[in-house]
Protein backbone atom coordinates (compact mmCIF):
# COMPACT_ATOMS: atom_id res chain seq x y z
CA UNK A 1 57.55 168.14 -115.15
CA UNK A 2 58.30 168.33 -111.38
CA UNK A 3 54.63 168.20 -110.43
CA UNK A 4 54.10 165.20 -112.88
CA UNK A 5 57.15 163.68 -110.88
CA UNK A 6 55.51 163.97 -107.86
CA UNK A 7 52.22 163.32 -108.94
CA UNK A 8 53.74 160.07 -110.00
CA UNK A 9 55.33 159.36 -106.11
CA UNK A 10 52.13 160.21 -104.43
CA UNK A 11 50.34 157.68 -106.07
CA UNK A 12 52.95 155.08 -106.27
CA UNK A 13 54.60 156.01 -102.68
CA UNK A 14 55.16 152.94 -100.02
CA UNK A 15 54.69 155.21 -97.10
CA UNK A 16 51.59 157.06 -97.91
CA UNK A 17 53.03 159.55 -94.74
CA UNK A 18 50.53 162.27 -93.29
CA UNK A 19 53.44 164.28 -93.08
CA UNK A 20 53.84 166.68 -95.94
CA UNK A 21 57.26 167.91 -94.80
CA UNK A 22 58.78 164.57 -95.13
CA UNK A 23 60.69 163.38 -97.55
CA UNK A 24 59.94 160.25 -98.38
CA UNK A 25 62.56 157.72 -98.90
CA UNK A 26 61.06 153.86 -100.00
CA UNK A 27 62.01 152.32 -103.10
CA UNK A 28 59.42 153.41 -105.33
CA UNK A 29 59.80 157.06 -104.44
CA UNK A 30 63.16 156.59 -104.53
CA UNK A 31 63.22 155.25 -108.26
CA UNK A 32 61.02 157.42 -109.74
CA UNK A 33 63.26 160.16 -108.27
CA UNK A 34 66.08 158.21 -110.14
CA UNK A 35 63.87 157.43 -113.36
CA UNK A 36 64.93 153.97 -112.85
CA UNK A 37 61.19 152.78 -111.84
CA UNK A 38 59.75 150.05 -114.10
CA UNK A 39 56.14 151.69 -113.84
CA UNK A 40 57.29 155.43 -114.36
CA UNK A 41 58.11 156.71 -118.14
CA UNK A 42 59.17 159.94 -120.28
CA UNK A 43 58.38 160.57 -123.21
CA UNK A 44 60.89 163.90 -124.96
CA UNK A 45 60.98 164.52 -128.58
CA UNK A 46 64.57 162.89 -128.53
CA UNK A 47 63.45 159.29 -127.18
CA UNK A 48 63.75 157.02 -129.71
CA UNK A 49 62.33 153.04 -129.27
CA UNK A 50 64.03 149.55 -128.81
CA UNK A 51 64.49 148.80 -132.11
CA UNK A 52 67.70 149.74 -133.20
CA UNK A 53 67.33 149.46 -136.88
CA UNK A 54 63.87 151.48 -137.02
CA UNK A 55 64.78 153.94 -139.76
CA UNK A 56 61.60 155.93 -138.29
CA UNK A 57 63.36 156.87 -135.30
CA UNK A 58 66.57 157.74 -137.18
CA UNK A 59 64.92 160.35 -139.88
CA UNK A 60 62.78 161.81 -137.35
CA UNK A 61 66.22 163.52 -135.73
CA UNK A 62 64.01 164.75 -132.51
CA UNK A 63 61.85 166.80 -134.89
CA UNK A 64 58.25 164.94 -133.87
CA UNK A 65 57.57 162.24 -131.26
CA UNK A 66 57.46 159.48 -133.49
CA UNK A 67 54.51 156.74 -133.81
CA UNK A 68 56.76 153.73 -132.63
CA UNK A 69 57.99 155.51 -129.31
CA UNK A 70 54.00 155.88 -128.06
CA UNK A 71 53.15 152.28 -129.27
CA UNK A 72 56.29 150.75 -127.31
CA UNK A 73 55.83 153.08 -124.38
CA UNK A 74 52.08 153.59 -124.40
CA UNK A 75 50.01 151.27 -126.38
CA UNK A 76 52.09 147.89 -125.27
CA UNK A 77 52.16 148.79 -121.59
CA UNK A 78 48.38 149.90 -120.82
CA UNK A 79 47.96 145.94 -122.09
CA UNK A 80 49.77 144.78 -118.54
CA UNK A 81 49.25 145.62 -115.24
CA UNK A 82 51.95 147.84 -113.36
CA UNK A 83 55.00 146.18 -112.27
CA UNK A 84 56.08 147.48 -109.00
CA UNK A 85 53.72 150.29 -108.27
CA UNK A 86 50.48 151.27 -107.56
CA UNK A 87 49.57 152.85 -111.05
CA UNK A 88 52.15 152.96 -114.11
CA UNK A 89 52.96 156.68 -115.08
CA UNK A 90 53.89 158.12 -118.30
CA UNK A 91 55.10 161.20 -119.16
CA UNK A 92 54.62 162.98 -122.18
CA UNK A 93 56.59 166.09 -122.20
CA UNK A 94 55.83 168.57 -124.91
CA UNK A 95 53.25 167.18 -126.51
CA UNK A 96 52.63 169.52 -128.85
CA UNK A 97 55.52 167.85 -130.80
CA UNK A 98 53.61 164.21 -131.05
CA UNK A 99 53.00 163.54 -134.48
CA UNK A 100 49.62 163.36 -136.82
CA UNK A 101 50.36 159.68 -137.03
CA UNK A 102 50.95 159.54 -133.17
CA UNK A 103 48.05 161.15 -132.12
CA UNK A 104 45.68 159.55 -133.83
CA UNK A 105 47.56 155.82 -132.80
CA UNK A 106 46.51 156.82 -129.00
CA UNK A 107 43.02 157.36 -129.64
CA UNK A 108 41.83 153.83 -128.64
CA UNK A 109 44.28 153.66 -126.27
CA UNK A 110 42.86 157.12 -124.29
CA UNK A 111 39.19 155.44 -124.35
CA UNK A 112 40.38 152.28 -123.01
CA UNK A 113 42.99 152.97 -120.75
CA UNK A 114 42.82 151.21 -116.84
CA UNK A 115 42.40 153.26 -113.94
CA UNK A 116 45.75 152.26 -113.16
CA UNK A 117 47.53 153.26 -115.91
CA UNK A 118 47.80 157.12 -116.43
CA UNK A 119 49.19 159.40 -119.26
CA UNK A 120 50.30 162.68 -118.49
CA UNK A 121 50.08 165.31 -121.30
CA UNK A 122 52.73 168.67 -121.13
CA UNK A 123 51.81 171.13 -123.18
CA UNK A 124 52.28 174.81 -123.08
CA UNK A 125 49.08 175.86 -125.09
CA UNK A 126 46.51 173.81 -125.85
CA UNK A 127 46.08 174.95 -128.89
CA UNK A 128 48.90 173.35 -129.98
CA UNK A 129 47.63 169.69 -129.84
CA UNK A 130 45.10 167.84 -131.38
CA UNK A 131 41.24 168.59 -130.46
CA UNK A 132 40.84 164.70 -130.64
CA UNK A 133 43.17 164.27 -127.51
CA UNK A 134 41.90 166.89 -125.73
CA UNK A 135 38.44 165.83 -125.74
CA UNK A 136 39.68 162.44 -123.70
CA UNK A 137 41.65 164.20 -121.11
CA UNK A 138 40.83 166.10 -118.38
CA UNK A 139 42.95 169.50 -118.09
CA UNK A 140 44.59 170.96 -115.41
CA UNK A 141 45.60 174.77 -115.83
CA UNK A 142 48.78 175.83 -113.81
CA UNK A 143 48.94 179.67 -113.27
CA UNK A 144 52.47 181.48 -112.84
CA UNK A 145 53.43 181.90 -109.33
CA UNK A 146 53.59 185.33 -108.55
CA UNK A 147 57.24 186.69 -107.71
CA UNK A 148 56.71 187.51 -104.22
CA UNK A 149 55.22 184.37 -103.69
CA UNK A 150 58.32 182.51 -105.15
CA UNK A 151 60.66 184.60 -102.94
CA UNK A 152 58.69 183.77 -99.87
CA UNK A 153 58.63 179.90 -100.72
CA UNK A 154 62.28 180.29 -101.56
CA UNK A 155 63.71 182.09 -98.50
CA UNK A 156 61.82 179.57 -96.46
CA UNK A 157 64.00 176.26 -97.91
CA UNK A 158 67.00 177.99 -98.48
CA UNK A 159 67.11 180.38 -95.34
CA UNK A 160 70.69 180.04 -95.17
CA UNK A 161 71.18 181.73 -98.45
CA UNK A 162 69.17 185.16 -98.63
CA UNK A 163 71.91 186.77 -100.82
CA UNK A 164 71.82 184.01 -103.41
CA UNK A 165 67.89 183.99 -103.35
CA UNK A 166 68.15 187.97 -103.91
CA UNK A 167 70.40 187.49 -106.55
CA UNK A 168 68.51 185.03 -108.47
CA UNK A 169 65.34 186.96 -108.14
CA UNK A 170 67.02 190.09 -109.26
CA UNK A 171 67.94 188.63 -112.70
CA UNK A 172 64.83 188.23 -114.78
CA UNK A 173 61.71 186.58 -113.75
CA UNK A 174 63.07 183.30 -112.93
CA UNK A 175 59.79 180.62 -112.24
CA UNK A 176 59.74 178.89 -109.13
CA UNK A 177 61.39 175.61 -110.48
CA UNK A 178 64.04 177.80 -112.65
CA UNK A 179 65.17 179.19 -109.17
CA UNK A 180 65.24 175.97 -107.26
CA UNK A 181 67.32 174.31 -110.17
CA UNK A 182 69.72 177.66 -110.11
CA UNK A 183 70.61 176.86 -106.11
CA UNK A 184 70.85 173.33 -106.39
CA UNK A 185 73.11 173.89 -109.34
CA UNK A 186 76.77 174.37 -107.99
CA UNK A 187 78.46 175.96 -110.72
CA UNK A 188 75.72 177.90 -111.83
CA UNK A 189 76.80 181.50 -110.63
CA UNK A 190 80.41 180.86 -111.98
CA UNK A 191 78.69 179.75 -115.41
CA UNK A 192 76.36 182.54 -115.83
CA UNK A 193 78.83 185.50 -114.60
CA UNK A 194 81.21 183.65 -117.45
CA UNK A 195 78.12 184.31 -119.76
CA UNK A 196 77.47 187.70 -118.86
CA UNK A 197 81.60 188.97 -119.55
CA UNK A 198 80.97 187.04 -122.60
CA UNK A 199 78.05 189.33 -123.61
CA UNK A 200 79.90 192.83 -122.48
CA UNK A 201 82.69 191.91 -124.48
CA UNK A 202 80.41 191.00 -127.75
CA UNK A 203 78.90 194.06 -127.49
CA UNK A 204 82.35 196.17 -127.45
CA UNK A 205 83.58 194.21 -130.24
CA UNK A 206 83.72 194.82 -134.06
CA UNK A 207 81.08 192.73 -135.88
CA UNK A 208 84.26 190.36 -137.18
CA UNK A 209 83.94 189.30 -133.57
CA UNK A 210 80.29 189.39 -133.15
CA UNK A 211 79.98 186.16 -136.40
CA UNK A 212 82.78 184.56 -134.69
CA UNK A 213 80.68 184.42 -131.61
CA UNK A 214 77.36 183.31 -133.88
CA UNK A 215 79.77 180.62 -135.60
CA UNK A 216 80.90 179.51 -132.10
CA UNK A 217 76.80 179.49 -131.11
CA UNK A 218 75.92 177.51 -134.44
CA UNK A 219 78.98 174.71 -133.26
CA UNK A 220 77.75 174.13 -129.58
CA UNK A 221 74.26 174.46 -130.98
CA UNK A 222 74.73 171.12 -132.73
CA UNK A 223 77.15 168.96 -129.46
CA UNK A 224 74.16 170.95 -126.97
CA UNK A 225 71.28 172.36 -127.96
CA UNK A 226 70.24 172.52 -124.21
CA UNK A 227 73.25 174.75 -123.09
CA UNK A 228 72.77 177.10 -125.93
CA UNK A 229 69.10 177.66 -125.32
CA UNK A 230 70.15 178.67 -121.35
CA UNK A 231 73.01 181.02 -122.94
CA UNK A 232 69.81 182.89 -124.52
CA UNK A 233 67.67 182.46 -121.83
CA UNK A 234 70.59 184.79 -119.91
CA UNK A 235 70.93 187.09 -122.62
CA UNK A 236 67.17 187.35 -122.67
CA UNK A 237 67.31 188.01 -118.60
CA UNK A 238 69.82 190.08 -118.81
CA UNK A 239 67.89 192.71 -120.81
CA UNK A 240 65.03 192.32 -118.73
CA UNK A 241 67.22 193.00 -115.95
CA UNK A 242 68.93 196.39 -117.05
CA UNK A 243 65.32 197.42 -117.45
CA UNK A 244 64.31 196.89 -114.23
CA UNK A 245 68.05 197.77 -112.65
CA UNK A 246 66.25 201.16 -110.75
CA UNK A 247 64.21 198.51 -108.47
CA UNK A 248 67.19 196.90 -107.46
CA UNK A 249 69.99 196.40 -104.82
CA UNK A 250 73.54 198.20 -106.27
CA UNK A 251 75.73 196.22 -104.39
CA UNK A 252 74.68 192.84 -106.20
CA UNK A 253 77.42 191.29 -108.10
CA UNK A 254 75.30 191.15 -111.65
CA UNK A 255 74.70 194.91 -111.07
CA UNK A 256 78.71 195.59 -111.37
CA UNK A 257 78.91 193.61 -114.66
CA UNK A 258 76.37 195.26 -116.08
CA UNK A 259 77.69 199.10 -115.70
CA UNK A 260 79.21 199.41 -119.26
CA UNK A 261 75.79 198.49 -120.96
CA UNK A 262 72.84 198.91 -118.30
CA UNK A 263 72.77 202.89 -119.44
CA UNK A 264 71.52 201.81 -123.04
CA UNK A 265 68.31 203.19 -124.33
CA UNK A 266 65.29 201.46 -123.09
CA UNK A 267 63.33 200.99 -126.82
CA UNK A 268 67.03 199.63 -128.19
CA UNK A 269 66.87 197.40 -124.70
CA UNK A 270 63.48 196.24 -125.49
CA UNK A 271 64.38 195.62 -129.38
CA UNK A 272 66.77 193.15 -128.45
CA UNK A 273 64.59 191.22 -126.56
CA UNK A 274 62.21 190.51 -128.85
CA UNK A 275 65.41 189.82 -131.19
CA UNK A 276 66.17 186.96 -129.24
CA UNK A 277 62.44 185.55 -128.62
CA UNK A 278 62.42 185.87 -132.25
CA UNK A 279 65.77 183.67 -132.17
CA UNK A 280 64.71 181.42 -129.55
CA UNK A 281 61.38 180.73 -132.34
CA UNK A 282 62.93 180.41 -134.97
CA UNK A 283 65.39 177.54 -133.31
CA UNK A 284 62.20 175.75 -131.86
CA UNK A 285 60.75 175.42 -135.77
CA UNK A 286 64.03 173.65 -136.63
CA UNK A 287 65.58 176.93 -139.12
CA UNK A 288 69.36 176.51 -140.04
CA UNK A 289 71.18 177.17 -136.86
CA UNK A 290 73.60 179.26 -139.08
CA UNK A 291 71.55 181.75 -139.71
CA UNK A 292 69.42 182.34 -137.00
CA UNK A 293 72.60 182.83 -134.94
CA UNK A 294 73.85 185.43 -137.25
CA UNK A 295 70.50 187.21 -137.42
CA UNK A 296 70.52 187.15 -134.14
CA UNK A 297 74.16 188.69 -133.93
CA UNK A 298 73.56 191.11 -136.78
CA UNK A 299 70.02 192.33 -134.84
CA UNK A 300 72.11 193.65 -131.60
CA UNK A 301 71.23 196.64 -130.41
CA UNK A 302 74.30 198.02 -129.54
């Protein structure tokens, strides 16, 4: 998403400046930065389209990308010319959720499509989409940046905060953007240390405690799916850390919190990570909340 982003200023940008380390501030930059820019769209599983009464939209409940959302968004714009910019820019972030109905709806639309209107496709694999779309695309491949790499690019823009950046790369394998988002993010240290006391404690508690805590999941899961999925995505870190906690620096702060559980054995360690990619699937394929969560909870390793 952040290349497509600035893909989409490049080609739109007022400036055109030589100077990569600029940051470029004209209007259209600017508003795509803000997603306020007439020519610049994005497409998620939970937009819905203009119509307010459209009882497709409604039942769909961000399951699928619905049919109506690409023909208001895609196949009515690539009619007109772009607005403001250069080039009108839509995003289609995870794709793989578009469905049967809406892929085969942008067929034409793919064939026909103006130079200056361009559709940008995010997909994890690509086996996940339709062969039909993929045949009218062309495909760029984006390769994990390797961890050194991603400390190096990270010390450089934020020199002033080496500790931070050390303790952000010493929990998990964070990817380059992951990092950047945890630095900007002011309260995210106070959040995820809350997170981790929260997981020490579950795992010294009886397993009354434990469903309380899978109840409390299965609430928040329904007000924010979003904040859930990063509460896994710590626990899931978390493990990955305690393996790795010999290559590391004692005196970090995560290292202290982790003392009562980071002596567990390594196979019980590994168990529970695959417990909660096994979670973390079974959410993403829409199974009662409910009872993943207590899966999940009954499945700890203690």
């Amino acid at each position: 998403m952040s290349l497509a982003k600035d893909f989409s200023r490049l080609i739109n940008c007022e400036e055109n400046s030589s100077d990569k380390n600029k940051i470029c501030t004209c209007m259209s930059c600017d508003k795509i930065n803000n997603l306020s820019h007439p020519d610049f769209t994005i497409i998620e599983r939970s937009s819905i389209c203009s119509d307010i009464k459209c009882g497709s939209c409604k039942s769909s409940k961000g399951q699928q990308i619905r049919e109506c959302v690409i023909s208001e968004n895609i196949i009515s714009k690539s009619r007109f010319k772009p607005f403001m910019g250069k080039h009108k820019v839509v995003v289609v972030n995870q794709a793989n959720y578009l469905s049967k109905v809406s892929s085969e709806s942008l067929l034409k639309t793919l064939e026909d499509i103006d130079s200056n209107f361009l559709i940008i496709f995010l997909i994890e694999n690509l086996s996940d989409i339709a062969e039909t779309i993929i045949s009218r695309c062309q495909i760029w491949k984006l390769n994990k940046i390797s961890k050194q790499n991603t400390l190096e690019i990270l010390l450089e823009k934020y020199s002033d905060r080496e500790k931070d950046v050390a303790e952000i790369m010493s929990f998990g394998s964070p990817t380059l953007g992951e990092a950047s988002d945890m630095l900007d993010d002011p309260i995210f240290f106070e959040e995820r240390q809350e997170v981790l006391r929260r997981i020490v404690k579950i795992f010294n508690s009886p397993m009354s405690d434990k469903l309380n805590y899978s109840k409390e999941l299965t609430l928040l899961y329904r007000k924010d799916k979003e904040r859930v999925l990063h509460e896994l995505k710590i626990w899931k870190n978390l493990f990955r850390k305690i393996l790795r906690t010999e290559d590391t620096d004692e005196n970090l702060e995560t290292i202290s919190i982790l003392k009562s559980i980071k002596e567990k054995n390594k196979l019980k360690i590994k168990k529970n990570i695959e417990n909660i990619l096994s979670t973390e699937n079974n959410l993403k394929f829409n199974a009662i909340p409910s009872l993943v969560f207590d899966k999940f909870i009954i499945n700890l390793e203690a």
